[in-house]
Protein backbone atom coordinates (compact mmCIF):
# COMPACT_ATOMS: atom_id res chain seq x y z
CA UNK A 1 17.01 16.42 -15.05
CA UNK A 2 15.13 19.17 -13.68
CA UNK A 3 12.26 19.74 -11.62
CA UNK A 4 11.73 23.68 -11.25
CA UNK A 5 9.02 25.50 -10.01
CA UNK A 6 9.88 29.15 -9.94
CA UNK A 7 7.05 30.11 -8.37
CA UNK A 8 8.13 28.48 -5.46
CA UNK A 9 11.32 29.27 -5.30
CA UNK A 10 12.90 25.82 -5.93
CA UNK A 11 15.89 24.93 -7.12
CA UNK A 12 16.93 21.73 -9.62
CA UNK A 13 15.83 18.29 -8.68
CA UNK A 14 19.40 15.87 -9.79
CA UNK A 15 19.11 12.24 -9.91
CA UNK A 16 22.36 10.75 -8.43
CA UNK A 17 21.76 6.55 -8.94
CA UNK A 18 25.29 4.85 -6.99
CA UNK A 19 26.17 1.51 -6.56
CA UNK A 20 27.01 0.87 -2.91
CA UNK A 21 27.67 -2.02 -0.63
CA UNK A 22 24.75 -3.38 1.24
CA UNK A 23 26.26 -3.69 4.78
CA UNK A 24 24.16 -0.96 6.83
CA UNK A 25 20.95 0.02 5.34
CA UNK A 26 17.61 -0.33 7.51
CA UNK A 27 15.14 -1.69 6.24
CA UNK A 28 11.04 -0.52 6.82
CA UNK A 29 8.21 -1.59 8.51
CA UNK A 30 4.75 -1.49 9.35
CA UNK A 31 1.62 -2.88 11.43
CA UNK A 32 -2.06 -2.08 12.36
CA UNK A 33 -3.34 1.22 11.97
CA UNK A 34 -6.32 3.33 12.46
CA UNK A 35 -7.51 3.80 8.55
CA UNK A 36 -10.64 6.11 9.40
CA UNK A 37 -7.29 8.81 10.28
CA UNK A 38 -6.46 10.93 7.08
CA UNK A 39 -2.79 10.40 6.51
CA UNK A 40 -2.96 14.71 7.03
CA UNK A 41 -3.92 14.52 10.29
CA UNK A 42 -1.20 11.49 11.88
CA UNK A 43 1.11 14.05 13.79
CA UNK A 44 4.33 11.38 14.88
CA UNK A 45 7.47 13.07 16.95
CA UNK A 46 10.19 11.64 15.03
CA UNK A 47 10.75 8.89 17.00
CA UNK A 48 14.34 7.97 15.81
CA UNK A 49 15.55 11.05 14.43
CA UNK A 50 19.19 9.85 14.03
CA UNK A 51 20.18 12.92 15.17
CA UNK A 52 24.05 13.73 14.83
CA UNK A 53 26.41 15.73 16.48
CA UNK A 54 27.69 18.67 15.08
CA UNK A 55 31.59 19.52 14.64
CA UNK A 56 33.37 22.79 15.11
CA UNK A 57 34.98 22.64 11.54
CA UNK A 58 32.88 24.90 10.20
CA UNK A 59 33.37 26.01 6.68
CA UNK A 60 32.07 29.42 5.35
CA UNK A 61 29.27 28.66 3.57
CA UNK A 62 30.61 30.50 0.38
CA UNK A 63 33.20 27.95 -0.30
CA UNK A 64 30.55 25.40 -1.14
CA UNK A 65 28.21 27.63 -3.27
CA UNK A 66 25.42 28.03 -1.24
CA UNK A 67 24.06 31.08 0.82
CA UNK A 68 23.06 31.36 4.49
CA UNK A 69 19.41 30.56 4.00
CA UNK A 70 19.84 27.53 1.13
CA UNK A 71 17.59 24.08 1.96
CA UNK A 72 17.90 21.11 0.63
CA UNK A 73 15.79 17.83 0.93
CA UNK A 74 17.06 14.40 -0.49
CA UNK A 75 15.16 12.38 -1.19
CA UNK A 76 16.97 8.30 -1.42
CA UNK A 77 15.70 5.71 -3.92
CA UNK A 78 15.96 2.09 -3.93
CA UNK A 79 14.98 -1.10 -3.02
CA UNK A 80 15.50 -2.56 0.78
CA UNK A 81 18.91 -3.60 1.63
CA UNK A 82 20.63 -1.18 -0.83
CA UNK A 83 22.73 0.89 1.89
CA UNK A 84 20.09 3.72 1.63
CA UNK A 85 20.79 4.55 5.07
CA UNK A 86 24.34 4.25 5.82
CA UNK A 87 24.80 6.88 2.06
CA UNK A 88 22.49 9.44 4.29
CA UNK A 89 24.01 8.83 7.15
CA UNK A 90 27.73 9.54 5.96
CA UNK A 91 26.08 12.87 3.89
CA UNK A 92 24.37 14.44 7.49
CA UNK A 93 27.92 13.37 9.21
CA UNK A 94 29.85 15.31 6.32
CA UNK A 95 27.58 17.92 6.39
CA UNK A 96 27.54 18.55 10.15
CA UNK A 97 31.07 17.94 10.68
CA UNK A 98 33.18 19.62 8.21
CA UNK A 99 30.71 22.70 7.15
CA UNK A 100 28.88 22.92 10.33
CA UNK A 101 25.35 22.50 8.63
CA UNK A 102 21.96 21.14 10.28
CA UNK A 103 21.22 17.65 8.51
CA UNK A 104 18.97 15.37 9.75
CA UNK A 105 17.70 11.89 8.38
CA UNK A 106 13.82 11.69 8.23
CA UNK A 107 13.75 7.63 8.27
CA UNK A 108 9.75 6.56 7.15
CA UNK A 109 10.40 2.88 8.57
CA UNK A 110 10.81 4.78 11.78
CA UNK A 111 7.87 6.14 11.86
CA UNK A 112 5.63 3.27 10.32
CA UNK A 113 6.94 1.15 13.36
CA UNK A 114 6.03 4.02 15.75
CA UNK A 115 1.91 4.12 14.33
CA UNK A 116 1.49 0.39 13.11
CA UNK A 117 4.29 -1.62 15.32
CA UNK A 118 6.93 -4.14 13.73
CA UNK A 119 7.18 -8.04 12.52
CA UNK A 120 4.48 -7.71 10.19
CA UNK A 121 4.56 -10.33 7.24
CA UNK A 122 5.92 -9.87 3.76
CA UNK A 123 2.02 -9.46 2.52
CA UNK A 124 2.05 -6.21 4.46
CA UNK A 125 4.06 -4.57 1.39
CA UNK A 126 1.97 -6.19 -1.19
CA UNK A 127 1.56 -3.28 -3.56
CA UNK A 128 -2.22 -4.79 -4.11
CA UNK A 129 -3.10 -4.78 -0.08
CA UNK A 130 -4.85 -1.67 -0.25
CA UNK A 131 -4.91 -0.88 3.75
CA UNK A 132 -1.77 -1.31 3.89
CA UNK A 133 -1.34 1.13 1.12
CA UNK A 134 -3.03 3.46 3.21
CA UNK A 135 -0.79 2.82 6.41
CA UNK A 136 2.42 3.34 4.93
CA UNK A 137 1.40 6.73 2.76
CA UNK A 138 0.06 7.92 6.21
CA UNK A 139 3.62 6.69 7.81
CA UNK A 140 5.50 8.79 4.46
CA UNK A 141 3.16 12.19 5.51
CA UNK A 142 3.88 12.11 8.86
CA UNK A 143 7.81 11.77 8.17
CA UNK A 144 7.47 14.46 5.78
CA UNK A 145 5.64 17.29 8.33
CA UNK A 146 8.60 16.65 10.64
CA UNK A 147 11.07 17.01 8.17
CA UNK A 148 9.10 20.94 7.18
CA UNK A 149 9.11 22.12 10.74
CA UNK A 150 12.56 20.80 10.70
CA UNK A 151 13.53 22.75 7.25
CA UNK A 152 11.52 25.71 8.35
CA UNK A 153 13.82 26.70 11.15
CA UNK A 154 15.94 29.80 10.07
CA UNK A 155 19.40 29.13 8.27
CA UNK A 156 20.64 26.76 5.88
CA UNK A 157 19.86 23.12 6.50
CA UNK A 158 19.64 19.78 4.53
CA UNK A 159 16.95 16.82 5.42
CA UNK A 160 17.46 13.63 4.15
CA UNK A 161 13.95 11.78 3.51
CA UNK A 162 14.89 7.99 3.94
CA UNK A 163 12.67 5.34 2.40
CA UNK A 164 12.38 3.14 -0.83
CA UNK A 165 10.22 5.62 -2.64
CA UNK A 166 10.20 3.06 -5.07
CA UNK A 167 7.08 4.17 -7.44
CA UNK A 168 7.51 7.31 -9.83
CA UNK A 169 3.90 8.43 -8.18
CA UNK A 170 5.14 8.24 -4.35
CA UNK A 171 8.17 10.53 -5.75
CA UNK A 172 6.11 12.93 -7.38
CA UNK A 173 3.83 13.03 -4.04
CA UNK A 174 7.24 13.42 -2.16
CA UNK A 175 7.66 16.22 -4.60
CA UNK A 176 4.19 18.06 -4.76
CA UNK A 177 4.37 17.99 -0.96
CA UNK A 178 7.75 20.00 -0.57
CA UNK A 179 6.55 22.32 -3.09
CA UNK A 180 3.20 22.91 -1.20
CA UNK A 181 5.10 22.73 1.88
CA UNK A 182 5.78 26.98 1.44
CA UNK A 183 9.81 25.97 2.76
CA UNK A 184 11.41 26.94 -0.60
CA UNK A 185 13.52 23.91 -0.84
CA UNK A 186 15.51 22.23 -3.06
CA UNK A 187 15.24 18.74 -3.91
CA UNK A 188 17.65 16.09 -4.84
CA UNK A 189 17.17 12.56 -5.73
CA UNK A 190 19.81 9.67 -4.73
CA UNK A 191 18.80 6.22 -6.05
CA UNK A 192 21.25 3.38 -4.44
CA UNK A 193 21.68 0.25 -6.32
CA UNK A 194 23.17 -2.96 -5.70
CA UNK A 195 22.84 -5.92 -7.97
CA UNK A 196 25.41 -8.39 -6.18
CA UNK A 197 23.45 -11.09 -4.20
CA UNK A 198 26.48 -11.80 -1.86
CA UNK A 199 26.73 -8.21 -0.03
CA UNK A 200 22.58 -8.33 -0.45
CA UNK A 201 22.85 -11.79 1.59
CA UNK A 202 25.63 -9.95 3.78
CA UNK A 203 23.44 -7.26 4.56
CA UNK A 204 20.18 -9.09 5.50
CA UNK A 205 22.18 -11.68 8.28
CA UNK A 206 24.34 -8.74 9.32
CA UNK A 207 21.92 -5.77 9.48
CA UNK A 208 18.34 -6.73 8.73
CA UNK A 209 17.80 -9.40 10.93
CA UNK A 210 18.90 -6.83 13.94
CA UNK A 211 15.87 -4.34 13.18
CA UNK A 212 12.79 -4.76 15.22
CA UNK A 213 11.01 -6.41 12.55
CA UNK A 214 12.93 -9.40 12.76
CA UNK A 215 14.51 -9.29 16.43
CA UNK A 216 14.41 -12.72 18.35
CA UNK A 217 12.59 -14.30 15.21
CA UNK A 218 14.52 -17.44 13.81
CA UNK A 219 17.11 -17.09 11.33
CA UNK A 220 15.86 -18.91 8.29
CA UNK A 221 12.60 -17.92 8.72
CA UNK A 222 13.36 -13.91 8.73
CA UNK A 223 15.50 -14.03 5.34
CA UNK A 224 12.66 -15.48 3.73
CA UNK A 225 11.01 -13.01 4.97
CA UNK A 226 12.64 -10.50 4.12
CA UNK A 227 13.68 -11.53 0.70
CA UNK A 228 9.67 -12.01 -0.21
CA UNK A 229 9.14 -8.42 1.30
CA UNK A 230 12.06 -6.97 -1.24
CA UNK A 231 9.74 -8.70 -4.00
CA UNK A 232 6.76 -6.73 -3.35
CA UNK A 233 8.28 -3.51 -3.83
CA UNK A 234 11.20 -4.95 -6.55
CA UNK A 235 7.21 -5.61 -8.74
CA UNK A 236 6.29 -2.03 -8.93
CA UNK A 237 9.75 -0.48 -8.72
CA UNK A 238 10.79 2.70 -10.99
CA UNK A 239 13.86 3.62 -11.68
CA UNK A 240 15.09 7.35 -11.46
CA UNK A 241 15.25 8.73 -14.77
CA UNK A 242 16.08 11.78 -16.79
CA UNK A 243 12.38 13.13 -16.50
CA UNK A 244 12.16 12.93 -12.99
């Protein structure tokens, strides 16, 4: 399962696919944009960083195999209303807490609600809407500059790029992009699955219909929503494997 490129100093690319319960992912979302912008030039402060606060239990960095100057982006996989979120969160609290390491979550939905606004319609995410297309790569970029000025700050830190990244291409973008990106990171894949319909059901009434997208919009008519919107990328989605 690796993805080297010695020439850039990068380390092995792991797959890690878990089976979590649904009960505090995020889900993304998107609006109008200006489609004459190159998704290069969209500069977006991150607008909801999810910044965490960093303990005083540090341990030395030797204990857990890594030097001083070590960087590592992962990079989550799966459909919306897997628990994406909450697994990144609990990895940047670990991380900060008990070893005293910089980890911040780079959430795309974030930043697609900050250029394009929220409570768009499940035909936003239509793999065949072609502008939209174009909207949420340009949402994906601008996560991913934030998340190189974050990594290219001096010491050992670990970014966690939160989104579906659902298609083996937008992965291997993801990936071309960290390589180019001159930060020397490493890259690790976590794919979250969960196939049980009641915690999926749980999730969406106790955690999706919270989210801007579907705030003050009635019940019914949000989890049909929703569940349509989980369609459009469940059509073209790729699961992690061996090669990637």
């Amino acid at each position: 399962n690796n993805n080297n490129n010695n020439n850039n100093n990068e380390g092995t690319t792991v797959p890690l696919v878990v089976g979590v319960p649904a009960s505090t992912a995020r889900s993304d979302t998107t609006t109008n944009v200006n489609h004459n912008n190159n998704a290069s030039d969209v500069k977006v402060d991150n607008p909801n960083p999810h910044r965490l606060a960093e303990g005083d239990n540090a341990t030395p960095l030797e204990v857990i195999g890594v030097s001083a100057i070590d960087k590592l982006v992962i990079i989550m996989v799966g459909l919306p209303a897997t628990g994406k979120t909450h697994i990144a969160k609990r990895i940047c609290r670990f991380l900060n807490f008990f070893h005293d390491i910089p980890s911040q979550i780079f959430n795309v939905g974030d930043y697609r609600r900050q250029l394009c606004g929220a409570q768009l319609p499940a035909s936003f995410y239509d793999p065949n809407n072609k502008e939209a297309a174009t909207a949420r790569h340009m949402a994906c970029d601008a996560a991913l500059t934030d998340l190189f000025e974050f990594m290219r700050r001096d010491g050992v830190r670990v970014a966690a790029f939160d989104a579906t990244n659902s298609t083996r291409s937008r992965r291997q973008h993801i990936l071309q992009q960290i390589r180019n990106s001159g930060t020397g990171a490493k890259t690790m894949f976590i794919e979250s699955v969960c196939d049980s319909e009641e915690l999926l059901e749980e999730n969406i009434r106790k955690v999706k219909l919270n989210t801007p997208d579907y705030r003050d919009m009635e019940s019914t008519k949000a989890i049909q929503d929703f569940k349509e919107r989980r369609q459009q990328y469940e059509s073209v989605y790729d699961p992690l494997d061996e090669h990637q």
